[in-house]
Protein backbone atom coordinates (compact mmCIF):
# COMPACT_ATOMS: atom_id res chain seq x y z
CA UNK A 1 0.00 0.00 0.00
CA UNK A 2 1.54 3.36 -0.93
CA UNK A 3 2.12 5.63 1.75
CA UNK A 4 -0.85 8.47 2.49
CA UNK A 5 0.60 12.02 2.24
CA UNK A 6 -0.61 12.77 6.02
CA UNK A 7 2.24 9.74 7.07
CA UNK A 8 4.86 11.19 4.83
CA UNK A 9 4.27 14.44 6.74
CA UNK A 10 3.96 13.07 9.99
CA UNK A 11 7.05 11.04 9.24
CA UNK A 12 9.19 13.47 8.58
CA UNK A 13 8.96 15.08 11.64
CA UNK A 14 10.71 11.76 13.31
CA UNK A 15 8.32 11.85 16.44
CA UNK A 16 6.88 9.06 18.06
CA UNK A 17 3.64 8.63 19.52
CA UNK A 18 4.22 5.82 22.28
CA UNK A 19 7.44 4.53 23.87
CA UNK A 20 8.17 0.69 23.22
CA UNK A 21 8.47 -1.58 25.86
CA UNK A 22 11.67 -3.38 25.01
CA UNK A 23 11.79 -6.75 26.64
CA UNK A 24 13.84 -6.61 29.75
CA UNK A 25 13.51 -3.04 30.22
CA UNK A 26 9.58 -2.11 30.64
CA UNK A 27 9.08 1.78 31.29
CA UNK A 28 5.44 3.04 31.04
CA UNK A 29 4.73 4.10 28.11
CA UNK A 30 4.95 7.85 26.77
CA UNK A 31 4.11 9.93 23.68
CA UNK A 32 4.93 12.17 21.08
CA UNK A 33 3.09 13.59 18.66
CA UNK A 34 4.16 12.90 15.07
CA UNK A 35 3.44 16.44 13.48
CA UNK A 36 5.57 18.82 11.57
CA UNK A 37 6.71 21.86 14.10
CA UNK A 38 4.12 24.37 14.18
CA UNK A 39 6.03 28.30 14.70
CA UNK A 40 6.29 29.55 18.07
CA UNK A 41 4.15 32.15 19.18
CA UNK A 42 6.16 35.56 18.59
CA UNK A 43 5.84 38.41 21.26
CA UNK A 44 6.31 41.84 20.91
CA UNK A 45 7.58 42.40 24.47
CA UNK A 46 8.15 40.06 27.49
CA UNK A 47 4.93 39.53 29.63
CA UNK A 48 5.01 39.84 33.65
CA UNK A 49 5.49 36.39 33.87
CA UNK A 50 8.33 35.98 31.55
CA UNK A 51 9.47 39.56 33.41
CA UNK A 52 9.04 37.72 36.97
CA UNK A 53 11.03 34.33 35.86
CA UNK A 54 14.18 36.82 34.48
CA UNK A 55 14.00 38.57 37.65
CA UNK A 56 14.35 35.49 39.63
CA UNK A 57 17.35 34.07 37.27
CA UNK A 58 19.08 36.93 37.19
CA UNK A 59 18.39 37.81 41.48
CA UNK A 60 19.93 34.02 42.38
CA UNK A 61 22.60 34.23 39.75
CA UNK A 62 23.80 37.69 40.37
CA UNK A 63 23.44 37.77 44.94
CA UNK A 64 22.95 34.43 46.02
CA UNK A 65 25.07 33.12 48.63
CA UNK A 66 26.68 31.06 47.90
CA UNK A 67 27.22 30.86 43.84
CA UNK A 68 24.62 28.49 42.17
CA UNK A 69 25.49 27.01 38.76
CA UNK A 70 23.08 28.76 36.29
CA UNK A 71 22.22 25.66 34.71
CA UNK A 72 21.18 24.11 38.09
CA UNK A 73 18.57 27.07 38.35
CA UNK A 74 17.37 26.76 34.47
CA UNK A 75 16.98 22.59 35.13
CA UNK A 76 14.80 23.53 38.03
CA UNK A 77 12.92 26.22 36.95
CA UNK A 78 12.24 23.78 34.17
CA UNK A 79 11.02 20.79 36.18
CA UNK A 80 9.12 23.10 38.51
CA UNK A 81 6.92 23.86 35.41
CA UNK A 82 6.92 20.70 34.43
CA UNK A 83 5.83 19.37 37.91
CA UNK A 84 2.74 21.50 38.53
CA UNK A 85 1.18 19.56 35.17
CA UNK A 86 0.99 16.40 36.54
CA UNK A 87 1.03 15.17 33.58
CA UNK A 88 3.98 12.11 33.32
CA UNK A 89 4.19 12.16 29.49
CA UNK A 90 5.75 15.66 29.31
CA UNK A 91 9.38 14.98 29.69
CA UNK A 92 13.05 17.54 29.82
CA UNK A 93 15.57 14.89 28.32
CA UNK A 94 19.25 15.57 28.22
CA UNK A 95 21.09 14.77 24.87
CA UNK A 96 21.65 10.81 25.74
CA UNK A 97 18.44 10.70 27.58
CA UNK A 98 16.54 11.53 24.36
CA UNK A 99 18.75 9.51 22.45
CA UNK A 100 17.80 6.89 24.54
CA UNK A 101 14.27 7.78 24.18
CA UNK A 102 14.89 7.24 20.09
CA UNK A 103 16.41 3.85 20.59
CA UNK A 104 13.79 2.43 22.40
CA UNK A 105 11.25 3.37 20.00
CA UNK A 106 13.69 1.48 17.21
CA UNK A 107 13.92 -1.48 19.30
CA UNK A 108 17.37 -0.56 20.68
CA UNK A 109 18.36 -1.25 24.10
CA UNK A 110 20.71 -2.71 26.81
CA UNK A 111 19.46 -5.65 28.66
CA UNK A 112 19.10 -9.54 28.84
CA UNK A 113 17.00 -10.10 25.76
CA UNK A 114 14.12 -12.15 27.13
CA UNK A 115 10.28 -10.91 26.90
CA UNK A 116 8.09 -11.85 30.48
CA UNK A 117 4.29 -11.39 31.85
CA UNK A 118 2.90 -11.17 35.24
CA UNK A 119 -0.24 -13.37 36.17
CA UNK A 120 -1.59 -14.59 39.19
CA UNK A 121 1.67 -16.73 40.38
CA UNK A 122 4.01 -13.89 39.39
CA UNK A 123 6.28 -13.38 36.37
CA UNK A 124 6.71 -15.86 33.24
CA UNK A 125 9.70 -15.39 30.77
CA UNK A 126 7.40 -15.51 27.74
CA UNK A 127 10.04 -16.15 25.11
CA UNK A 128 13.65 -16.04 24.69
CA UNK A 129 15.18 -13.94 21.92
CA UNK A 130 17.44 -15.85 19.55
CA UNK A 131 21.17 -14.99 19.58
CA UNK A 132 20.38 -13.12 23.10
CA UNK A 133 22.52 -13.39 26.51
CA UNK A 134 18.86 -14.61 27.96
CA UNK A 135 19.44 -17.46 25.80
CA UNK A 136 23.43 -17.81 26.48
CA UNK A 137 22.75 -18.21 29.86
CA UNK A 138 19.99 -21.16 29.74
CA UNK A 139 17.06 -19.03 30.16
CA UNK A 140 14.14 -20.67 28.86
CA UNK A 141 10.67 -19.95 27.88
CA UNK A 142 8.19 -21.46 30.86
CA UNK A 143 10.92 -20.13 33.67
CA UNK A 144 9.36 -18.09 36.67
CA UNK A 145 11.47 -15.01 37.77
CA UNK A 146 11.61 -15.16 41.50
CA UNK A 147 14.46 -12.88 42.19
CA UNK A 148 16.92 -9.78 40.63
CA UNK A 149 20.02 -9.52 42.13
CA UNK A 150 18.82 -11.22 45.38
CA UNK A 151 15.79 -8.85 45.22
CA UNK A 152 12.63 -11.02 45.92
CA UNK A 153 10.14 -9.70 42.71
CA UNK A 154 6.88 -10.70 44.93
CA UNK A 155 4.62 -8.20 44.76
CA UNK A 156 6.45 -5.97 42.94
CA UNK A 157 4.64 -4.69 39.38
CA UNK A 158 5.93 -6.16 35.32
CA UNK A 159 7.40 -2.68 34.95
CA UNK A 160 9.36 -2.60 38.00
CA UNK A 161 10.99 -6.39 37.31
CA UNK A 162 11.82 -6.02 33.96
CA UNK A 163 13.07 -2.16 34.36
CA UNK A 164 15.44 -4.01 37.01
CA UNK A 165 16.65 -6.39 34.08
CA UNK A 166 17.45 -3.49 32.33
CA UNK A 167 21.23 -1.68 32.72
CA UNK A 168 24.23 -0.65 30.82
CA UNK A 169 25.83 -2.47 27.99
CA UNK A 170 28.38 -5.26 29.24
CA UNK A 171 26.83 -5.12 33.30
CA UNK A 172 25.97 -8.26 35.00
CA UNK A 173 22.50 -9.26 36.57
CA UNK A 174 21.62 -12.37 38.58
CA UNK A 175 18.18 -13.92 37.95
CA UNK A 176 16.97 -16.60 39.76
CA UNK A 177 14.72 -18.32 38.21
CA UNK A 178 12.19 -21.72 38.49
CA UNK A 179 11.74 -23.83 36.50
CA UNK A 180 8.84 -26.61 36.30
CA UNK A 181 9.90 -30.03 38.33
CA UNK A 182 13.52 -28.16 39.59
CA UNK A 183 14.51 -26.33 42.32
CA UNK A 184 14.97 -22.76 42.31
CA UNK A 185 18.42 -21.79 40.77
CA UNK A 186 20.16 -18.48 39.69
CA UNK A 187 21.90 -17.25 36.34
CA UNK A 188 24.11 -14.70 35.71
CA UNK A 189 23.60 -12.57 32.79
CA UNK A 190 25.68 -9.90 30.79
CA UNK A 191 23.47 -7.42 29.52
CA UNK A 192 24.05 -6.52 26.00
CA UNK A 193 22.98 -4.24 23.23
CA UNK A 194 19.61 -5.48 21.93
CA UNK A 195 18.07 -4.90 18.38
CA UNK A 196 14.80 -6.39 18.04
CA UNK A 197 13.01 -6.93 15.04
CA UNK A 198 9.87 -4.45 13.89
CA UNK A 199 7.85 -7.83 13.68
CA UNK A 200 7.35 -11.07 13.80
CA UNK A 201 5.09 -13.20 11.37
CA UNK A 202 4.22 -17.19 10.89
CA UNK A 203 1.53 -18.73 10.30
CA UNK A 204 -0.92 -20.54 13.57
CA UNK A 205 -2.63 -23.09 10.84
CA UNK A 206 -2.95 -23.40 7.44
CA UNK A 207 -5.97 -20.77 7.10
CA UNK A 208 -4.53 -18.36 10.06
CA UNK A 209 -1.65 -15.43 9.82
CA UNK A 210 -0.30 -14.41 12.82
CA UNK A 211 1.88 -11.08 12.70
CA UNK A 212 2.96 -9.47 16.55
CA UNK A 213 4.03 -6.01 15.62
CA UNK A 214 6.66 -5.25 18.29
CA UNK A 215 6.67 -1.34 17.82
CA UNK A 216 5.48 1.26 15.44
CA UNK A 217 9.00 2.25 14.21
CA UNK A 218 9.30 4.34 11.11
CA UNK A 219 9.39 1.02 8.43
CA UNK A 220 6.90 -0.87 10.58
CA UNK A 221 3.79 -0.16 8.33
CA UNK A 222 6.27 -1.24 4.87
CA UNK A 223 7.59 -4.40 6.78
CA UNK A 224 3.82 -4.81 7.72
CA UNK A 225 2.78 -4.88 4.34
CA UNK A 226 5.70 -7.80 2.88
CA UNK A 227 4.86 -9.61 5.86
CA UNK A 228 0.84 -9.71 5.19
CA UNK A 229 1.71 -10.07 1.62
CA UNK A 230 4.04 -13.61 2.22
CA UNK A 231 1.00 -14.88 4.28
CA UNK A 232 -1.28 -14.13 1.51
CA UNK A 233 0.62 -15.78 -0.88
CA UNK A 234 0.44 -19.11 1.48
CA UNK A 235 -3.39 -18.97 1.39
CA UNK A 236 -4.21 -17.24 4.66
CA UNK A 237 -8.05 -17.06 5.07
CA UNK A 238 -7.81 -14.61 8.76
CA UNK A 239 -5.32 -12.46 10.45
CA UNK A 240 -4.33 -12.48 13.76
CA UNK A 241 -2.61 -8.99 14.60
CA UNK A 242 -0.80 -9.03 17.83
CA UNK A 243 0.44 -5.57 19.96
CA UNK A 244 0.43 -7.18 23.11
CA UNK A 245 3.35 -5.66 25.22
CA UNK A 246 3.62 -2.67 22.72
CA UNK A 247 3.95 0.83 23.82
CA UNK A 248 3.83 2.35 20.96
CA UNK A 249 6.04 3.84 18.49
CA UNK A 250 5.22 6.59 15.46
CA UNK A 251 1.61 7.54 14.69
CA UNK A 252 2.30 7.37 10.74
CA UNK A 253 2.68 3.81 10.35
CA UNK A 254 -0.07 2.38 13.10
CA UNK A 255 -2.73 4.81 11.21
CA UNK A 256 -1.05 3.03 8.12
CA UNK A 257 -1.61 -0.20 8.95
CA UNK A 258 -5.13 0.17 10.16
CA UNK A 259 -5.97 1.74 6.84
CA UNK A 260 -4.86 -1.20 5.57
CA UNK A 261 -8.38 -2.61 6.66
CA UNK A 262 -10.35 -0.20 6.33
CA UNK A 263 -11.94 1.43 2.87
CA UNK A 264 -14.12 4.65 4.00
CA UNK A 265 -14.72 6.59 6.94
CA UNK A 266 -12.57 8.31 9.64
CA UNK A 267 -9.36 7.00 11.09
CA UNK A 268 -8.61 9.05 13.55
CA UNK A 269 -9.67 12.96 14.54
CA UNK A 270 -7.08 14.62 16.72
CA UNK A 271 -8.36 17.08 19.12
CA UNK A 272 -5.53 20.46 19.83
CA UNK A 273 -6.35 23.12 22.37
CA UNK A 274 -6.94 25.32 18.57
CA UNK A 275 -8.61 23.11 16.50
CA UNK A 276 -8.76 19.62 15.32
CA UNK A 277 -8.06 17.19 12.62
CA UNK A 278 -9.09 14.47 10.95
CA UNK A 279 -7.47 11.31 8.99
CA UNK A 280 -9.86 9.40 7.03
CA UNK A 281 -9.39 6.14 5.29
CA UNK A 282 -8.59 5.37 1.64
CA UNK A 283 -10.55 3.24 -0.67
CA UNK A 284 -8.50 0.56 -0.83
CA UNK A 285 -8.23 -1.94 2.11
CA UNK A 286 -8.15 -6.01 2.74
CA UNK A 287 -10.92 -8.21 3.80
CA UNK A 288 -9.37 -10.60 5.97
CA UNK A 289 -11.35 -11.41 8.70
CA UNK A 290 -8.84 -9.80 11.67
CA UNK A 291 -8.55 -10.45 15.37
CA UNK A 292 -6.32 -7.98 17.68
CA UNK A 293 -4.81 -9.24 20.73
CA UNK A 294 -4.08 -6.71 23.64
CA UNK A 295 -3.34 -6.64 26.76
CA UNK A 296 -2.25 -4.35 29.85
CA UNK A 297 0.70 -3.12 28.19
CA UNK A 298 -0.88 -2.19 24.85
CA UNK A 299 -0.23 1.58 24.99
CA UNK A 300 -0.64 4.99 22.56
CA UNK A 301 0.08 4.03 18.67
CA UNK A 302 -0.73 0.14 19.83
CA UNK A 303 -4.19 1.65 21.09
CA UNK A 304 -4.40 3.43 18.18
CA UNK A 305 -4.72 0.69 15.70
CA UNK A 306 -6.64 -1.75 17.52
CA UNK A 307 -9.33 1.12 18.75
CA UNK A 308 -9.89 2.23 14.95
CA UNK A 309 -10.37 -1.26 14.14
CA UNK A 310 -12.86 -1.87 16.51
CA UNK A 311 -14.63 1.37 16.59
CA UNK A 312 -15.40 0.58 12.95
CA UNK A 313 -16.01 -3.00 13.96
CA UNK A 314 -13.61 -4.32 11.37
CA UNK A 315 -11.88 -6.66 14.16
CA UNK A 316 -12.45 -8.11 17.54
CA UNK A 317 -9.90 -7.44 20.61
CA UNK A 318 -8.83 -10.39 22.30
CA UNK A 319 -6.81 -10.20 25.46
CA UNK A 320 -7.06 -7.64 28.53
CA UNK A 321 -7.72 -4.16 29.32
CA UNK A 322 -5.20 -1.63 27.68
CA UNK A 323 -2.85 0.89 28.82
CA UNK A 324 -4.89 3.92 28.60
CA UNK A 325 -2.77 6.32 26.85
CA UNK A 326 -4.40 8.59 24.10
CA UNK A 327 -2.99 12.12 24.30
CA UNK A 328 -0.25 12.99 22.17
CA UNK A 329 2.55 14.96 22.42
CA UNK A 330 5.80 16.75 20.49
CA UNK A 331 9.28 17.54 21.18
CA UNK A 332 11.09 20.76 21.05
CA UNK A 333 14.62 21.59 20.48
CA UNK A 334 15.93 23.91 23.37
CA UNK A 335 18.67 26.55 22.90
CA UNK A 336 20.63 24.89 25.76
CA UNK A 337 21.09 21.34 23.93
CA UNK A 338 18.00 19.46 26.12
CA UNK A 339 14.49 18.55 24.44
CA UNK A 340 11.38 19.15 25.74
CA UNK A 341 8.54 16.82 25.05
CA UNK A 342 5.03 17.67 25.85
CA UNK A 343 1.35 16.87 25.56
CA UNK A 344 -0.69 18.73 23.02
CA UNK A 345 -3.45 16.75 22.56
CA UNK A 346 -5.68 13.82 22.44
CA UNK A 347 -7.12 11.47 19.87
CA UNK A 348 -10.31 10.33 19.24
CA UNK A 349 -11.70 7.40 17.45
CA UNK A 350 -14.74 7.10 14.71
CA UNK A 351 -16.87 6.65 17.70
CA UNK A 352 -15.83 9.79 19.71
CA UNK A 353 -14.43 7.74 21.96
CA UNK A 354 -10.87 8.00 23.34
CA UNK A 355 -8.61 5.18 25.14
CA UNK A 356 -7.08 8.06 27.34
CA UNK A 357 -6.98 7.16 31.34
CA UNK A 358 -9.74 3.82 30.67
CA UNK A 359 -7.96 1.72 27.58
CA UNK A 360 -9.66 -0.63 25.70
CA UNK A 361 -12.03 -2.95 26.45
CA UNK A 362 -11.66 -6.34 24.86
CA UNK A 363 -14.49 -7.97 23.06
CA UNK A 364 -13.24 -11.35 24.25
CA UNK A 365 -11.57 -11.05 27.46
CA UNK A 366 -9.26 -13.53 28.54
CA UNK A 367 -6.90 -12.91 31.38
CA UNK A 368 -4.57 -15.97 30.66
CA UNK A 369 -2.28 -14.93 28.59
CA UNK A 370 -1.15 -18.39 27.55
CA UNK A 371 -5.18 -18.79 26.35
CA UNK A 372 -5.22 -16.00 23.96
CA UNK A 373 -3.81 -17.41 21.00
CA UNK A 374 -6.67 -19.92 21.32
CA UNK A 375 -9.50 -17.50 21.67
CA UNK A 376 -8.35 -15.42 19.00
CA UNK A 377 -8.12 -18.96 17.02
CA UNK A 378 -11.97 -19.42 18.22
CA UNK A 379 -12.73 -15.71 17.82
CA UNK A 380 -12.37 -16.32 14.09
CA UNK A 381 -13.69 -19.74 13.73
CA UNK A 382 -16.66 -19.76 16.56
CA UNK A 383 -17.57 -23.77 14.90
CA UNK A 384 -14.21 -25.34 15.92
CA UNK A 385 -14.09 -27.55 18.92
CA UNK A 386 -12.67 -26.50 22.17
CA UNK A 387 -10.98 -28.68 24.39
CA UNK A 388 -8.31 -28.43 27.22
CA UNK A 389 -6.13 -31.53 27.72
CA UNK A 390 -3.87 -32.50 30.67
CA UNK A 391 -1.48 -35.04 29.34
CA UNK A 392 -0.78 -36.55 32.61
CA UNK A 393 2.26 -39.05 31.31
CA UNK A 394 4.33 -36.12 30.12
CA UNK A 395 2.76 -33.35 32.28
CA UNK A 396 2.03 -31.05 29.97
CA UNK A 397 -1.27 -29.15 29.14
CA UNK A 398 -2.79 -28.08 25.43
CA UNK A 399 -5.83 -26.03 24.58
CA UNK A 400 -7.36 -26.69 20.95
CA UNK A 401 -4.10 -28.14 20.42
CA UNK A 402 -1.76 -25.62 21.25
CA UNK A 403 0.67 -26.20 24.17
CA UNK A 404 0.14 -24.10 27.22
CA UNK A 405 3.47 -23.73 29.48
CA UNK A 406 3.17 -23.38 33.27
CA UNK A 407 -0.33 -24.93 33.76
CA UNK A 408 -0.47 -28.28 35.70
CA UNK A 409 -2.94 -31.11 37.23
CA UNK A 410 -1.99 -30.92 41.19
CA UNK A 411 -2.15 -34.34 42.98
CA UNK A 412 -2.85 -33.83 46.89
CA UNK A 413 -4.53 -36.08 49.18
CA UNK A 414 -5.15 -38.76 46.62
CA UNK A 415 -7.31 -36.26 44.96
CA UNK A 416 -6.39 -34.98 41.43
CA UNK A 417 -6.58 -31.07 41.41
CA UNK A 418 -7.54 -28.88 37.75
CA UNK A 419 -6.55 -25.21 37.43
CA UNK A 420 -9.80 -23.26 37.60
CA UNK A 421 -9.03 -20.54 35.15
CA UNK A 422 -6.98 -22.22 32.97
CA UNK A 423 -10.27 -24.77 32.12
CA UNK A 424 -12.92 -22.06 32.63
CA UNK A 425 -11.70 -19.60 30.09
CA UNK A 426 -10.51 -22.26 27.57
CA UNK A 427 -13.87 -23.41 27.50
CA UNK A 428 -15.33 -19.79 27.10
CA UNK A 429 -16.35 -18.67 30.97
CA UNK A 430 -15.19 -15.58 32.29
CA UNK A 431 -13.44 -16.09 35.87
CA UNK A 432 -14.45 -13.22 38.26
CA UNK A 433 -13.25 -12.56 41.64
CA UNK A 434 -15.49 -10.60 43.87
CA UNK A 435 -13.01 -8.85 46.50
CA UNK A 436 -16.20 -7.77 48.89
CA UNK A 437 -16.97 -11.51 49.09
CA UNK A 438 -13.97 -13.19 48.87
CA UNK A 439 -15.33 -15.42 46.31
CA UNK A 440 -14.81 -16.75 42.68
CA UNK A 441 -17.52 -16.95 39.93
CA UNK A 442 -18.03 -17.92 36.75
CA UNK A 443 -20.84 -19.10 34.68
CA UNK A 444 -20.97 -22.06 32.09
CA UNK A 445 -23.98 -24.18 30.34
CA UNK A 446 -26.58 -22.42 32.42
CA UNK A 447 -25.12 -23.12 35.72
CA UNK A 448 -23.76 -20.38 38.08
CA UNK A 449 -20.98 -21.22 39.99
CA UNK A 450 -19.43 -19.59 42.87
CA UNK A 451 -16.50 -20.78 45.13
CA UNK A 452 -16.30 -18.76 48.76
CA UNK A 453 -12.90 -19.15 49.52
CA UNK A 454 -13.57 -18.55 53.44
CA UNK A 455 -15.61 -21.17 54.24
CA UNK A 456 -14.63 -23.31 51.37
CA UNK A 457 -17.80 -23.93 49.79
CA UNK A 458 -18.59 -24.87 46.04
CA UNK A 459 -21.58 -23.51 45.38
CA UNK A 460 -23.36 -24.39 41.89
CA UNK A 461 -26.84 -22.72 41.51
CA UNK A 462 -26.71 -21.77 45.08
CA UNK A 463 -26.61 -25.42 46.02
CA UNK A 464 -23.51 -25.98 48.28
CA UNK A 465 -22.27 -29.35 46.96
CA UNK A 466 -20.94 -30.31 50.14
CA UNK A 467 -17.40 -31.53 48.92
CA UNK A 468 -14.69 -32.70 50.55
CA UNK A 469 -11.93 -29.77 50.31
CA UNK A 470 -13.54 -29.10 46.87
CA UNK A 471 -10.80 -26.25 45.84
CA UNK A 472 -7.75 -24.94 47.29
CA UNK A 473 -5.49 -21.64 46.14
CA UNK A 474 -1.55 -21.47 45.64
CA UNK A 475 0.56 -18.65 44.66
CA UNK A 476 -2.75 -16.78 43.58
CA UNK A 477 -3.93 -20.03 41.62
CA UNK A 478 -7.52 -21.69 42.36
CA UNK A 479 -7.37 -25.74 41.96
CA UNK A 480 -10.95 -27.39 41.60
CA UNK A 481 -11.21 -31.09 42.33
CA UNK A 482 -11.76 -33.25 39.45
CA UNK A 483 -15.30 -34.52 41.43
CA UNK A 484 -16.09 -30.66 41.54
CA UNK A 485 -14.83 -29.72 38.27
CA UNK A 486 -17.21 -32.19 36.25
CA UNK A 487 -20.02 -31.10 38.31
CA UNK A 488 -19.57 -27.13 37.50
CA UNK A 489 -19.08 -28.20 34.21
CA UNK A 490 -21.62 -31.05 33.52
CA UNK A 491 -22.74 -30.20 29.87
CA UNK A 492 -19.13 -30.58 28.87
CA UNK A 493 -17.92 -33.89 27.43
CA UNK A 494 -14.92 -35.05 29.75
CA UNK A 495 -12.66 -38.54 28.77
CA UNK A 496 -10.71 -39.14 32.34
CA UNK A 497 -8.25 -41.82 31.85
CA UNK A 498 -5.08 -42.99 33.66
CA UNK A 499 -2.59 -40.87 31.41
CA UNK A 500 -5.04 -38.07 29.88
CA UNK A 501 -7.81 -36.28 30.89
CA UNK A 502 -9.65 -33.94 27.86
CA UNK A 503 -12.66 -32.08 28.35
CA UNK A 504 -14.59 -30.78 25.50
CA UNK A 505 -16.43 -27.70 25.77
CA UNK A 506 -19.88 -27.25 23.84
């Protein structure tokens, strides 16, 4: 697709509209607005507050006791201003800092190389980047993260752990790690210079795409287009677009590639404190049917795409609640060698809706991230057959086929233990937890089930079955007793066997 004139001019300006998280280095994601400089606002003569601010430099320069560097005094006049906004996207960045700030939008940065989540039992290395010092040092996809540098990670948020894997070029870190049937052990890592790739793309079946668009760097909308175009030539029938874990990147390309889908109406509308404007779609687009996954860390340009598509209701979202990160901002040269970036506005989707402070709501939520593959799989082809099998000889776990890592049958008391979520959502139930209550509910073939965790009753239909320990919770997972499990779900099919157990949803 040939590039719109608004993304050549938005291009050129070389400004970004969300931070990337680099794996191993998460930072909450930030903006820039990717806009060709308007002029600064010329004055005749200096107003009382720029009078006031010169009389303050020049008072402390000229009498204080004792000497004060003048560019202490500009940095904090500076971040006083910037302070009294409240607003964490608008940012004073040295030379290297903003530097920095560039590299991480091109997938450049210092760290271990590795990509991780955080669910209910903590933090998950998710995948292991080829060629990386993650994979040097044994790291594998399926470890748990217990520990930085002897720094227990409970409790602690995704952003803090992986900011704490993050350092200079040719540092060490320690990470201990666990790994399924071992012992906890530690690795040490040298951190190196990463370079990540724009995207990713393969292929889930033989009808389904898959292409995980790691950030919204200046290419990423051309390298979008050969990689849809290779899938398309192996017979694709469905798209599933991935920004899970992307903060963003530049606006140009993510409006790009949702055009891409779209053949008529309005993209985007940016709202400025002077105006407005509007990018509409061209009349070209593709008809795959498309599924977006998202999730927590889906932030600004990543938002961007996946909120056109769905406000036009060109593609479901798959996943978890987004960032919630729509304003936009640009950066500003200063006489003194620094940059300033700030906000200067918000955008809107076809709806009138904005992600901005609530993020996107999937259509399909699924917590687990392990299980979204699957539902997007399902989300496109609602006739397939779901099923969750526990392949007890060689302890591991599949849904619709597709391995899941780190989700086990528990054996205790001669009683054979399922995890809750893990079954529930594969077969299509949302899990909630009710905080007020203490309990867990979820619905499935007409029967309501709720699990009080105080008391430990199973509850289906109101009707306390009257179990024998019927559940039990570890490191923030719920186990359900086999006996329990087939009762909560009794319209499913279930084949329980010495080696294998599969349930098959309807």
């Amino acid at each position: 697709m040939q590039k719109r004139a608004w993304h050549k001019k938005m291009a050129a300006a070389v400004l970004a509209l969300g931070l990337v998280v680099p794996a191993g280095a998460l930072s909450a994601p930030v903006a820039v607005l990717a806009e060709e400089p308007a002029s600064t606002p010329q004055q005749n003569s200096p107003n009382s507050h720029e009078i006031t601010l010169y009389q303050v430099f020049e008072s402390l320069r000229e009498l204080h006791w004792p000497k004060v560097d003048d560019d202490k005094l500009v940095h904090g006049a500076v971040q006083g201003m910037l302070e009294v906004l409240n607003d964490p996207y608008t940012e004073y960045f040295t030379a290297n800092e903003y530097q920095n700030f560039v590299n991480s939008i091109n997938q450049k940065y210092a760290g271990i190389g590795a990509r991780m989540s955080q669910d209910d039992q903590g933090f998950l290395v998710e995948e292991v980047f080829a060629s990386s010092p993650a994979e040097a040092a044994g790291i594998k996809k399926g470890d748990r993260v217990l520990a930085v540098n002897g720094t227990d990670v409970t409790g602690k948020q995704l952003q803090e752990v992986t900011g704490m894997l993050r350092g200079e070029a040719g540092t060490s870190v320690t990470v201990t790690l666990r790994r399924q049937g071992q012992a906890p052990f530690s690795v040490t890592v040298t951190r190196q210079q990463i370079q990540l790739p724009t995207l990713q793309s393969s292929l889930l079946d033989e009808d389904t795409g898959y292409i995980r668009i790691l950030s919204f760097s200046e290419n990423a909308d051309s390298e979008f287009d050969k990689a849809l175009a290779d899938l398309q030539e192996k017979g694709i029938r469905s798209l599933v677009l991935d920004v899970r874990g992307n903060g963003g990147g530049i606006m140009g390309p993510a409006l790009n590639i949702a055009d891409r889908f779209l053949k008529n109406g309005t993209l985007l509308e940016i709202r400025y404190r002077n105006g407005s404007q509007k990018y509409n779609a061209d009349s070209e687009g593709v008809d795959l049917p498309l599924v977006v996954l998202v999730d927590e860390e889906s932030a600004s340009a990543s938002e961007l795409l996946a909120g056109t598509l769905q406000a036009h209701k060109r593609a479901k979202l798959v996943g978890s609640q987004s960032f919630g990160k729509g304003v936009l901002q640009r950066t500003e040269n200063l006489a003194n060698g620094y940059t300033l970036k700030f906000t200067v506005g918000q955008f809107y989707f076809a709806d009138g809706t904005s992600p901005q402070a609530t993020g996107l709501k999937p259509d399909v939520p699924v917590k687990l991230q392990q299980l979204q593959v699957p539902a997007a799989l399902r989300t496109l082809y609602p006739d397939r057959e779901r099923s969750v099998t526990f392949d007890l000889a060689n302890q591991k776990t599949y849904v619709d086929r597709i391995e899941i890592t780190d989700q086990k049958t528990v054996d205790k008391n001669g009683t054979k233990y399922l995890p809750l979520r893990l079954v529930a959502e594969a077969l299509g139930s949302e899990v909630v937890w009710d905080g007020s209550q203490q309990s867990i509910s979820f619905q499935y073939g007409g029967r309501a089930v709720k699990l009080h965790v105080p008391t430990g009753k199973f509850l289906v239909n109101d009707e306390d079955k009257a179990y024998q320990e019927p559940f039990f919770v570890e490191s923030g997972v719920t186990y359900v007793s086999l006996e329990a499990l087939k009762e909560a779900f009794k319209s499913a099919q279930w084949q329980i066997g010495s080696e294998k157990i599969v349930v098959k949803g309807i």
